[in-house]
C-alpha atoms as a PDB file:
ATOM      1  CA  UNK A   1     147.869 -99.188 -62.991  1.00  0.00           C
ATOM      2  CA  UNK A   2     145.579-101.748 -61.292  1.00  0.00           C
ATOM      3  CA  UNK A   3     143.823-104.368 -63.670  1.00  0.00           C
ATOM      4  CA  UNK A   4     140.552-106.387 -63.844  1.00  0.00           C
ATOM      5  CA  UNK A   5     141.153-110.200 -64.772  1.00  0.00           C
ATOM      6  CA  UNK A   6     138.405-112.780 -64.347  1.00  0.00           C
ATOM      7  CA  UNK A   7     138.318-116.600 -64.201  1.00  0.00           C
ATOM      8  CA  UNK A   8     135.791-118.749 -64.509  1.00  0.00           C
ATOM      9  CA  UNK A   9     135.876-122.405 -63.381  1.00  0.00           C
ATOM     10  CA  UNK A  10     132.936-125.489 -63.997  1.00  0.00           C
ATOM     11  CA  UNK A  11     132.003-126.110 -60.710  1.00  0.00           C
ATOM     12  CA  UNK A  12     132.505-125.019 -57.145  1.00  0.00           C
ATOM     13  CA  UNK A  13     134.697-127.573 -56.149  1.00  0.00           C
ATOM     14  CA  UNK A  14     137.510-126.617 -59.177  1.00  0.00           C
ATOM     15  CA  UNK A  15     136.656-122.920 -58.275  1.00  0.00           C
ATOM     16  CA  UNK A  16     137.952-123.545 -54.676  1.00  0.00           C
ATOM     17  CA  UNK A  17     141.108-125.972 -55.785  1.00  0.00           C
ATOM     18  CA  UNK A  18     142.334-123.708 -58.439  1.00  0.00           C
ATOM     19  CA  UNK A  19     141.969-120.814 -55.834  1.00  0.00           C
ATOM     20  CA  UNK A  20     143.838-122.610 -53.225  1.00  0.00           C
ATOM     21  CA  UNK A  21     146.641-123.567 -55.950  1.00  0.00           C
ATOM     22  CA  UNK A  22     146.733-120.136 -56.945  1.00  0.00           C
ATOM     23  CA  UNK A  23     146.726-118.789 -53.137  1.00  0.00           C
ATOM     24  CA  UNK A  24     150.224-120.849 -52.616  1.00  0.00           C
ATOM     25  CA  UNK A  25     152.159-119.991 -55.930  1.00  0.00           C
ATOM     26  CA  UNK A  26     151.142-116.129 -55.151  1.00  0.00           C
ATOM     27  CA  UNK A  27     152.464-116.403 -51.383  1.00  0.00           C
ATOM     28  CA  UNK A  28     155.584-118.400 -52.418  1.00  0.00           C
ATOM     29  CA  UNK A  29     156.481-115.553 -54.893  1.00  0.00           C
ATOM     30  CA  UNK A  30     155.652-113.299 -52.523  1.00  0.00           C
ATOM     31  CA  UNK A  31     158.463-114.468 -50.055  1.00  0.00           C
ATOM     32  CA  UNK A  32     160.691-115.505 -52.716  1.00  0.00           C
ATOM     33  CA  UNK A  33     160.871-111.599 -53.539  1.00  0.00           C
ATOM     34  CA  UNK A  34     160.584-110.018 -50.032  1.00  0.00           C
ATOM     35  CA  UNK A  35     161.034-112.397 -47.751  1.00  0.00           C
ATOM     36  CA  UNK A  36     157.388-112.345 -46.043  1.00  0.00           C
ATOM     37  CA  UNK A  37     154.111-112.055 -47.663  1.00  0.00           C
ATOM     38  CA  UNK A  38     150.604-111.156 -45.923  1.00  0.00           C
ATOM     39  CA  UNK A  39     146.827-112.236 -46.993  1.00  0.00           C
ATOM     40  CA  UNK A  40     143.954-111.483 -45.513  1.00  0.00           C
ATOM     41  CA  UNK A  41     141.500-114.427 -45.281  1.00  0.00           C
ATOM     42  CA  UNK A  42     136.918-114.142 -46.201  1.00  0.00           C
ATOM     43  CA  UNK A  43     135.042-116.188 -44.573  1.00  0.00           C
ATOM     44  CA  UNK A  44     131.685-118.076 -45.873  1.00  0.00           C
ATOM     45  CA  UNK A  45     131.303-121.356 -47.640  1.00  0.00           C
ATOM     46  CA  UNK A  46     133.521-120.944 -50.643  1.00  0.00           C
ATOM     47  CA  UNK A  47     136.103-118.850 -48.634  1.00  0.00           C
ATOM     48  CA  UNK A  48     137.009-121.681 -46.208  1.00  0.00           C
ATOM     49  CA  UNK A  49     136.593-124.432 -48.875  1.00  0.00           C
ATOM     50  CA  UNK A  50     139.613-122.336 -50.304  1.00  0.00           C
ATOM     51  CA  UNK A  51     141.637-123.227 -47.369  1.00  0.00           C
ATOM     52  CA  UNK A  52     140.380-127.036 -46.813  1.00  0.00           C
ATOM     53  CA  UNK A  53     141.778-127.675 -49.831  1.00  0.00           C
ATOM     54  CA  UNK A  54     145.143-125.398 -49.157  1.00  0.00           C
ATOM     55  CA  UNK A  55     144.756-127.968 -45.803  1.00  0.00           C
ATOM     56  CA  UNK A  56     145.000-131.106 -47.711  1.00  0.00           C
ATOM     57  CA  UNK A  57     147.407-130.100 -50.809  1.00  0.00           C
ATOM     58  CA  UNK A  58     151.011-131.475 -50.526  1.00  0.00           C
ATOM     59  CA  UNK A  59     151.745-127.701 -52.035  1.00  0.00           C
ATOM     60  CA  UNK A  60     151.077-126.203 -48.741  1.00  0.00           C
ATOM     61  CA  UNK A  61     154.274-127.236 -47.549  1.00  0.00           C
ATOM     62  CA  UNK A  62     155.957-125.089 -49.878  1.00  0.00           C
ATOM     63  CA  UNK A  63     154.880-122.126 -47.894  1.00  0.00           C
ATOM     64  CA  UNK A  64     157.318-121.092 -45.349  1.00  0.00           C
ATOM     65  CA  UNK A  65     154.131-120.082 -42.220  1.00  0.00           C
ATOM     66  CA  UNK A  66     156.631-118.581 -40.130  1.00  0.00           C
ATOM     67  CA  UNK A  67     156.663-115.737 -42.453  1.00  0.00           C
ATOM     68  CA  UNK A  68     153.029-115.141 -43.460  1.00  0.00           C
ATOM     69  CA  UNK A  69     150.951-112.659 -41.920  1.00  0.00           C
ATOM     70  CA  UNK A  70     147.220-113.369 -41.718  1.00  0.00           C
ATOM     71  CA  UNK A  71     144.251-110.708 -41.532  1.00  0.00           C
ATOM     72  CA  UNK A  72     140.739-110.560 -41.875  1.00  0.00           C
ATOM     73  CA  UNK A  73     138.451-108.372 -43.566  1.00  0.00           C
ATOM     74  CA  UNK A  74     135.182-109.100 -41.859  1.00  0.00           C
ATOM     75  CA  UNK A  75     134.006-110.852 -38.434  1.00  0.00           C
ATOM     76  CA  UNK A  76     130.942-111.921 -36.588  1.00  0.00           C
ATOM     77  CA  UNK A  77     131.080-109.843 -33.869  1.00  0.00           C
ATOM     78  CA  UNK A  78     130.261-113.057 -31.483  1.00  0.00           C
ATOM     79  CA  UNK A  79     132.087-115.031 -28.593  1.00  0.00           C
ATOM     80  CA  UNK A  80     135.626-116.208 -29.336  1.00  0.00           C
ATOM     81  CA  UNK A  81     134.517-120.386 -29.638  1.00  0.00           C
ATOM     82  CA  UNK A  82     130.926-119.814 -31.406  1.00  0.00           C
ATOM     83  CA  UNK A  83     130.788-121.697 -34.898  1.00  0.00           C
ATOM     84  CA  UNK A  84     129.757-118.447 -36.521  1.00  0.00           C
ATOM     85  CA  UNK A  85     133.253-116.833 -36.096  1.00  0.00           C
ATOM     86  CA  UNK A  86     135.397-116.328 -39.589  1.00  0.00           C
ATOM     87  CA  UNK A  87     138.701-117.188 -37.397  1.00  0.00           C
ATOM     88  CA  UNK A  88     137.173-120.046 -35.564  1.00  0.00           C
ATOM     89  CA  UNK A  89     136.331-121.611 -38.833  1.00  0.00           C
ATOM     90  CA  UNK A  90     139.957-120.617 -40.193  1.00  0.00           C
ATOM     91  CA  UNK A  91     141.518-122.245 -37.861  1.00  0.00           C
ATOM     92  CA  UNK A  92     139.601-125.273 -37.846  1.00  0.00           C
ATOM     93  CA  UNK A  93     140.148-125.373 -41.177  1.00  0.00           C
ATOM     94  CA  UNK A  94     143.873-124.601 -42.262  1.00  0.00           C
ATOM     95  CA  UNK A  95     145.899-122.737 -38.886  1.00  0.00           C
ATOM     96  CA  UNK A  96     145.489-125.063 -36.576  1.00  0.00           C
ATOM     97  CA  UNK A  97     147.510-127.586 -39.327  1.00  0.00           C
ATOM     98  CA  UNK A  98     150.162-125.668 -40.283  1.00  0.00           C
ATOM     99  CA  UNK A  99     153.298-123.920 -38.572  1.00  0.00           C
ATOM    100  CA  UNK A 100     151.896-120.771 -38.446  1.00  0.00           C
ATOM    101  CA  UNK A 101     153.767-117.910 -35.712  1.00  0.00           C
ATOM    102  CA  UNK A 102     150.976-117.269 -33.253  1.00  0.00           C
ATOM    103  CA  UNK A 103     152.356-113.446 -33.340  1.00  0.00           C
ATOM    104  CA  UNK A 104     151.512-112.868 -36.280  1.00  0.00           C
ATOM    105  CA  UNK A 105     147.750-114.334 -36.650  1.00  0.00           C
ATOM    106  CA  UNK A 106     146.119-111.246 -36.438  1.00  0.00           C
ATOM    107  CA  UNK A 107     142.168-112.038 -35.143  1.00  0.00           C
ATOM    108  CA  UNK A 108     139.700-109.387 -34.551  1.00  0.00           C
ATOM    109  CA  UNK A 109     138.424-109.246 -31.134  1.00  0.00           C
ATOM    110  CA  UNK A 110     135.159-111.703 -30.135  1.00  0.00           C
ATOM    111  CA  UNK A 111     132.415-110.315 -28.132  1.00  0.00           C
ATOM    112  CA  UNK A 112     133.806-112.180 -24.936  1.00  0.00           C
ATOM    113  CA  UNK A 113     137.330-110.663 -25.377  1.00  0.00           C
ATOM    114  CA  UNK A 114     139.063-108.109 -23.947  1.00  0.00           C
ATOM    115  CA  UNK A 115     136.570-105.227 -25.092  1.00  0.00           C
ATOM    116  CA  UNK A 116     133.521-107.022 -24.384  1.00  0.00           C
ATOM    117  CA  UNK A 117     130.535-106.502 -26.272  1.00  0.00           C
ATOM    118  CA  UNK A 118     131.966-103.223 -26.812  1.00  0.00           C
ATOM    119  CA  UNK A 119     131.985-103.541 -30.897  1.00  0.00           C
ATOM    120  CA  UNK A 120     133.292 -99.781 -31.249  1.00  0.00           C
ATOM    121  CA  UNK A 121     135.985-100.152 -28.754  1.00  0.00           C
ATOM    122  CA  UNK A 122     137.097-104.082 -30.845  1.00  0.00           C
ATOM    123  CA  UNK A 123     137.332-102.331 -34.364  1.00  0.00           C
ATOM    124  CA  UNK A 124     139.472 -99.502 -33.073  1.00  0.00           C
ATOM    125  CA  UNK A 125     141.536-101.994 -31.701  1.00  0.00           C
ATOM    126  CA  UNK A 126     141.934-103.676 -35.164  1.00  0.00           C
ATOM    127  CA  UNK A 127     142.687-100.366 -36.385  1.00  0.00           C
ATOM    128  CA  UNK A 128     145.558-100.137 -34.129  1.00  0.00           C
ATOM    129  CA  UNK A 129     146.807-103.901 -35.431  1.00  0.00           C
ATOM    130  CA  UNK A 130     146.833-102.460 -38.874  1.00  0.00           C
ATOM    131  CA  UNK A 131     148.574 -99.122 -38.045  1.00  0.00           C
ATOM    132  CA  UNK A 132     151.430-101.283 -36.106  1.00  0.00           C
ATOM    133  CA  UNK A 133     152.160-103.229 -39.042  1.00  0.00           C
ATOM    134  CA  UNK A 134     151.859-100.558 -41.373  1.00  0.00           C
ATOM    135  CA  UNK A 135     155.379-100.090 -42.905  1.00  0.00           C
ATOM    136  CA  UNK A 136     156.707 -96.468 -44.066  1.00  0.00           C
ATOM    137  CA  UNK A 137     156.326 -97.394 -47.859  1.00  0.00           C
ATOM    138  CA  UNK A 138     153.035 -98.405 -47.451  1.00  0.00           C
ATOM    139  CA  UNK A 139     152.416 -94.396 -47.244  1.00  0.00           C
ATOM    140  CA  UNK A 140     149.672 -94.802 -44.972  1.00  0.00           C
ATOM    141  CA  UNK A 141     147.900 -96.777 -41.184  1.00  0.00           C
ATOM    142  CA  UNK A 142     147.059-100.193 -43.469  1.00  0.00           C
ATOM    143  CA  UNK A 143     149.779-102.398 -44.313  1.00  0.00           C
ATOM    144  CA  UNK A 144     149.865-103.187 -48.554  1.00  0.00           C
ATOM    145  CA  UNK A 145     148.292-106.756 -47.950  1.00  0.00           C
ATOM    146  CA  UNK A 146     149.455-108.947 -50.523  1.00  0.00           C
ATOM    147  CA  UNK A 147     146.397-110.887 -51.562  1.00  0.00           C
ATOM    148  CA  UNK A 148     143.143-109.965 -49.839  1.00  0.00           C
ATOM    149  CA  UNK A 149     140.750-112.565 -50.197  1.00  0.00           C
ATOM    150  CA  UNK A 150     136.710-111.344 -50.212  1.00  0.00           C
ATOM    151  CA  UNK A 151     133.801-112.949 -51.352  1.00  0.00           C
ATOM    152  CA  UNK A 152     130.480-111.533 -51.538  1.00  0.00           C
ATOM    153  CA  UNK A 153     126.559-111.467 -51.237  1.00  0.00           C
ATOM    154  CA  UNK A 154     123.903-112.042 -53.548  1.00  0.00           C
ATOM    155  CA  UNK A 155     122.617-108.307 -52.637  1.00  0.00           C
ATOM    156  CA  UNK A 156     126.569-107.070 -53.254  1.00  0.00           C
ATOM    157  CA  UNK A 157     127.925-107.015 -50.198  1.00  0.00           C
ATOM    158  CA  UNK A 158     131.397-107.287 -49.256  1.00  0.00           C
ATOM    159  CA  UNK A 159     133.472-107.971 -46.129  1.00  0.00           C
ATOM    160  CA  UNK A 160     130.595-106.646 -43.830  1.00  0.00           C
ATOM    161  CA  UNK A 161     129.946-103.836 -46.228  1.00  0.00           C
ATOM    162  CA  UNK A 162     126.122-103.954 -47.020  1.00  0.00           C
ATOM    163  CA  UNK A 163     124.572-101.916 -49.482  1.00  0.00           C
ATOM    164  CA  UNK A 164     123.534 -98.396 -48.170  1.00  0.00           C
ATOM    165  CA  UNK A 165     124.750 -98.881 -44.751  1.00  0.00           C
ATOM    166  CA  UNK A 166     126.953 -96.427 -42.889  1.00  0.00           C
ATOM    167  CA  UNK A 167     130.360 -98.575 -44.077  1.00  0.00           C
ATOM    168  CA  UNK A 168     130.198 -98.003 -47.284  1.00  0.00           C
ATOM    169  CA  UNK A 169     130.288 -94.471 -47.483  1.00  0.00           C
ATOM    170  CA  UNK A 170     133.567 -94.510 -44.552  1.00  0.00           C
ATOM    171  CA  UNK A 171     136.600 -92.863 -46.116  1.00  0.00           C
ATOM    172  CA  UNK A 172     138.667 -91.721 -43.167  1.00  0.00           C
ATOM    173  CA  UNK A 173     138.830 -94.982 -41.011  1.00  0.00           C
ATOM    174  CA  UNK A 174     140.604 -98.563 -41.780  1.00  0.00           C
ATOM    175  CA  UNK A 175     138.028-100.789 -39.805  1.00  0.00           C
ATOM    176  CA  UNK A 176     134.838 -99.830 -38.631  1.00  0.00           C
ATOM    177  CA  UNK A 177     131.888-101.357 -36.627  1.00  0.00           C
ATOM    178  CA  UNK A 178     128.574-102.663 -38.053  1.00  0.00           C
ATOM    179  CA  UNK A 179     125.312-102.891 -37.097  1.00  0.00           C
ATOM    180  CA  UNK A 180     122.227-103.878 -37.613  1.00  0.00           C
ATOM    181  CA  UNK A 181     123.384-106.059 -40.855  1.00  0.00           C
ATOM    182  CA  UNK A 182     120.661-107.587 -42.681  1.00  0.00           C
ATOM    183  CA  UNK A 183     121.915-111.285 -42.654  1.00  0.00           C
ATOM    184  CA  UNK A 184     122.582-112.511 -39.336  1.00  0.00           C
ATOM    185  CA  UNK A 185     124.522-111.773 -36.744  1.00  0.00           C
ATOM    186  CA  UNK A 186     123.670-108.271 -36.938  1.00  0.00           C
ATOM    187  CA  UNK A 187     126.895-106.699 -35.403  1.00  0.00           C
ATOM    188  CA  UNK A 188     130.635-107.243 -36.838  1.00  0.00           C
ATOM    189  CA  UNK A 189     133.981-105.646 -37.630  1.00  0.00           C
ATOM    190  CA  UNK A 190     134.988-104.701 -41.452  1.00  0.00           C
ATOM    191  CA  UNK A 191     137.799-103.259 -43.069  1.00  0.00           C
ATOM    192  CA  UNK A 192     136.567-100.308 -45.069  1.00  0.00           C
ATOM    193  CA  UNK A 193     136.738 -99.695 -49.008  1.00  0.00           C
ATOM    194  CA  UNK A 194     139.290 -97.595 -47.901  1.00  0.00           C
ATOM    195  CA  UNK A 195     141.547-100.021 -46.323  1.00  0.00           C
ATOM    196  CA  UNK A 196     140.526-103.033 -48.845  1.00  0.00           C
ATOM    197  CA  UNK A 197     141.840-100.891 -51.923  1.00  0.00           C
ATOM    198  CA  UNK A 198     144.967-100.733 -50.057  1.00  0.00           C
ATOM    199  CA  UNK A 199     145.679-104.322 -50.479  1.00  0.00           C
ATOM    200  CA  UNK A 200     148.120-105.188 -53.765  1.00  0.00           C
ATOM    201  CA  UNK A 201     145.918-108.051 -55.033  1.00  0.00           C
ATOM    202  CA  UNK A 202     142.107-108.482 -53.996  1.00  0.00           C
ATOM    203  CA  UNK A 203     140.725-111.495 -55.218  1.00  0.00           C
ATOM    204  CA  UNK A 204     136.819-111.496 -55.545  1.00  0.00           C
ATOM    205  CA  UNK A 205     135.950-115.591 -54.844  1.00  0.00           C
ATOM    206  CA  UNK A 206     132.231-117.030 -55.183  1.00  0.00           C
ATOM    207  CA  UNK A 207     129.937-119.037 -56.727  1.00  0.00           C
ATOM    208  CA  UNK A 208     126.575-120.079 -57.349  1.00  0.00           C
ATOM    209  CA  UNK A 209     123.620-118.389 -59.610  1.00  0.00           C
ATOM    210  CA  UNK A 210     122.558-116.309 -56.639  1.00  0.00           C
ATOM    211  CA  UNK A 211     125.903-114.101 -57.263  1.00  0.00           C
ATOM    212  CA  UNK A 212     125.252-113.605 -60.736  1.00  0.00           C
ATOM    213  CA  UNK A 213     123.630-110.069 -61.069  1.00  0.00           C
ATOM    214  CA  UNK A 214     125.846-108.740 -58.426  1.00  0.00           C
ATOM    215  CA  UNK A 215     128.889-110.007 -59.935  1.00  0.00           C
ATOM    216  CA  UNK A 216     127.504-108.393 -63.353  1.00  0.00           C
ATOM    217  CA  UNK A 217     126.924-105.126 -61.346  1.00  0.00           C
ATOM    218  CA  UNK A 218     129.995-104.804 -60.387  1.00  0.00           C
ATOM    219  CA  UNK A 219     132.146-105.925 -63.730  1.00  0.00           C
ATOM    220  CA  UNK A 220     129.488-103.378 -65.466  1.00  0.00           C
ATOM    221  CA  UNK A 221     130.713-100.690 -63.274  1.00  0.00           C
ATOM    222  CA  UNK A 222     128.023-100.250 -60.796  1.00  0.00           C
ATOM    223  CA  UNK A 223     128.561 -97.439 -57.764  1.00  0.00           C
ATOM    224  CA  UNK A 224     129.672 -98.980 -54.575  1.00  0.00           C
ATOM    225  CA  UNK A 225     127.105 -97.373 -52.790  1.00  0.00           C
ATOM    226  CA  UNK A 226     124.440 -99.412 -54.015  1.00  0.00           C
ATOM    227  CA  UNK A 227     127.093-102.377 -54.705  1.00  0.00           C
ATOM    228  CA  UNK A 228     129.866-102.475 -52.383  1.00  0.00           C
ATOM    229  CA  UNK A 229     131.641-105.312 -54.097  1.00  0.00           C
ATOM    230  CA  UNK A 230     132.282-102.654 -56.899  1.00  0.00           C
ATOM    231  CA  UNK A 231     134.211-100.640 -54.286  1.00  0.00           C
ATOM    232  CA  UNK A 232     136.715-103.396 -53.451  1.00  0.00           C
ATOM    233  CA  UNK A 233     139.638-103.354 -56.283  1.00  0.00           C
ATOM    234  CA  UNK A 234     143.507-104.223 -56.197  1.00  0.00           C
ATOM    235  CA  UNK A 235     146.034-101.522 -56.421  1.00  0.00           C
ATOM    236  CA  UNK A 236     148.145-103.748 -58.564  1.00  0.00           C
ATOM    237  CA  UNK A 237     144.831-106.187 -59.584  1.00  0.00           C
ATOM    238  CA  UNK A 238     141.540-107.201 -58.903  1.00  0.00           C
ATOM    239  CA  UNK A 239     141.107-111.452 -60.118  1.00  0.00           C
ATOM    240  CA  UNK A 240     137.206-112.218 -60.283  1.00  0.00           C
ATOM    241  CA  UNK A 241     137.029-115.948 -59.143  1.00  0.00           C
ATOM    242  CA  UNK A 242     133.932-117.326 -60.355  1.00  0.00           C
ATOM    243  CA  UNK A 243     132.385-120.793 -61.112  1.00  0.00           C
ATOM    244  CA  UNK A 244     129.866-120.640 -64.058  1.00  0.00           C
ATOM    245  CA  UNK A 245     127.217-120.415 -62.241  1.00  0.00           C
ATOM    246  CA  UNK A 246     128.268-116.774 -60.563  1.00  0.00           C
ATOM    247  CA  UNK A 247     129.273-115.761 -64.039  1.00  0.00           C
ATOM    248  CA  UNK A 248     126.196-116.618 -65.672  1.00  0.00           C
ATOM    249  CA  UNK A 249     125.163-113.183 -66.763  1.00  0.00           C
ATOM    250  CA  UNK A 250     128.481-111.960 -67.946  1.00  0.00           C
ATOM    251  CA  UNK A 251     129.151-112.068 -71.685  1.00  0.00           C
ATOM    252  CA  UNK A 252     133.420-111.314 -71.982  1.00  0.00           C
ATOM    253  CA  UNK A 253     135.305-113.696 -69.403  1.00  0.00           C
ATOM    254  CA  UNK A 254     137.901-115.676 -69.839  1.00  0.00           C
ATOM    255  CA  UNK A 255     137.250-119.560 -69.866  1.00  0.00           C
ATOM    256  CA  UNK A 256     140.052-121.942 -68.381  1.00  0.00           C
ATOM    257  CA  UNK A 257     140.553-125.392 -69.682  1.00  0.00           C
ATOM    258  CA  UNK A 258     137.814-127.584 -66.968  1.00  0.00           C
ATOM    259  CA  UNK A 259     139.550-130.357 -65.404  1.00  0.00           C
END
């Protein structure tokens, strides 16, 4: 049965150390017990603050990157070297400094790639990535990701799953298109609910006050239509990664010793 923990740190800078610290003791296991581990990777500030500091930790060594499998559960839907890109910034800020297999970096298509600005034709295509490394025990066309990383927005948004919008009530496909987002750029690639809740551990990461009433939406047990965030749960656990400012209007939570 999938659980709920949540953990909240002093500040945003502890929130994305401890996350990062966590993030390699969870993949070493991982491969310790299988052999290979795979994680899907958020983007925005705190998500890639995760990985600067994953960049510059001696512990990162103690991850064997030829057998870790990287995803991601959202892009911009822009050309392959603009600054808005989730794998650009990735990359910049962890990939491109570890021994990572090329092969098995798995990037959504940009807008200048193979497909174009055909958005439709790009998510399909991710679809396809999933389905091919989709094993038979994970029952299904989405692998069992071993940590999913997500963060979301103020208005509960996850991945590029907006309140209300045409993703959120998807329950037959893996990855879908979006349009039309309100936050720009207005067109990107998300995994679905669907294919989110298919991932062992999902670990919810943000901070900041503006995150407070949709983080309390969510713990409180909010629909997913109106708060997607509420839709996006483990099938072993779901960790809530908060600083105190993003857990501000919760009342049980779990306080760690502050460093």
């Amino acid at each position: 049965m999938s659980k709920t923990e949540v953990v909240v740190y002093g500040n945003p800078d502890l929130l994305a150390a401890a996350a990062a610290a966590r993030l390699v003791t969870r993949i070493v296991d991982v491969q310790a017990a299988k052999g290979s581990a795979s994680v899907v990777l958020t983007g925005g500030g705190t998500g890639i603050a995760i990985l600067k500091e994953l960049r510059e930790s001696s512990a990162r060594d103690a991850i064997d990157w030829s057998r870790l499998d990287v995803y991601w559960g959202d892009e911009r839907f822009v050309p392959a070297d603009s600054d808005e890109r989730n794998e650009k910034q990735a990359r910049e800020a962890l990939l491109d400094h570890v021994p990572i297999d090329p092969e098995r970096v798995h990037a959504m298509a940009p807008s200048d790639g193979e497909f174009g600005d055909d958005v439709d034709a790009a998510a399909a295509a991710y679809a396809k990535v999933l389905a091919a490394n989709a094993r038979p025990e994970d029952h299904g066309d989405v692998p069992s990701f071993d940590i999913m990383l997500l963060g979301l927005g103020g208005e509960g948004h996850t991945a590029s799953i907006f309140p209300e919008s045409p993703a959120v009530y998807e329950k037959q496909r893996s990855v879908v298109a979006v349009r039309n987002c309100p936050k720009p750029p207005p067109t990107r690639i998300s995994l679905t609910l669907p294919a989110i809740r298919r991932a062992r551990d999902v670990w919810l990461v943000t901070g900041g006050d503006a995150k407070a009433d949709a983080v309390a939406l969510a713990l409180a047990g909010a629909g997913e239509v109106q708060i997607p965030v509420a839709g996006a749960r483990g099938d072993r656990r779901t960790l809530w990664l908060l600083d105190r400012g993003a857990a501000s209007k919760l009342t049980k939570v779990y306080q760690p010793p502050t460093a």
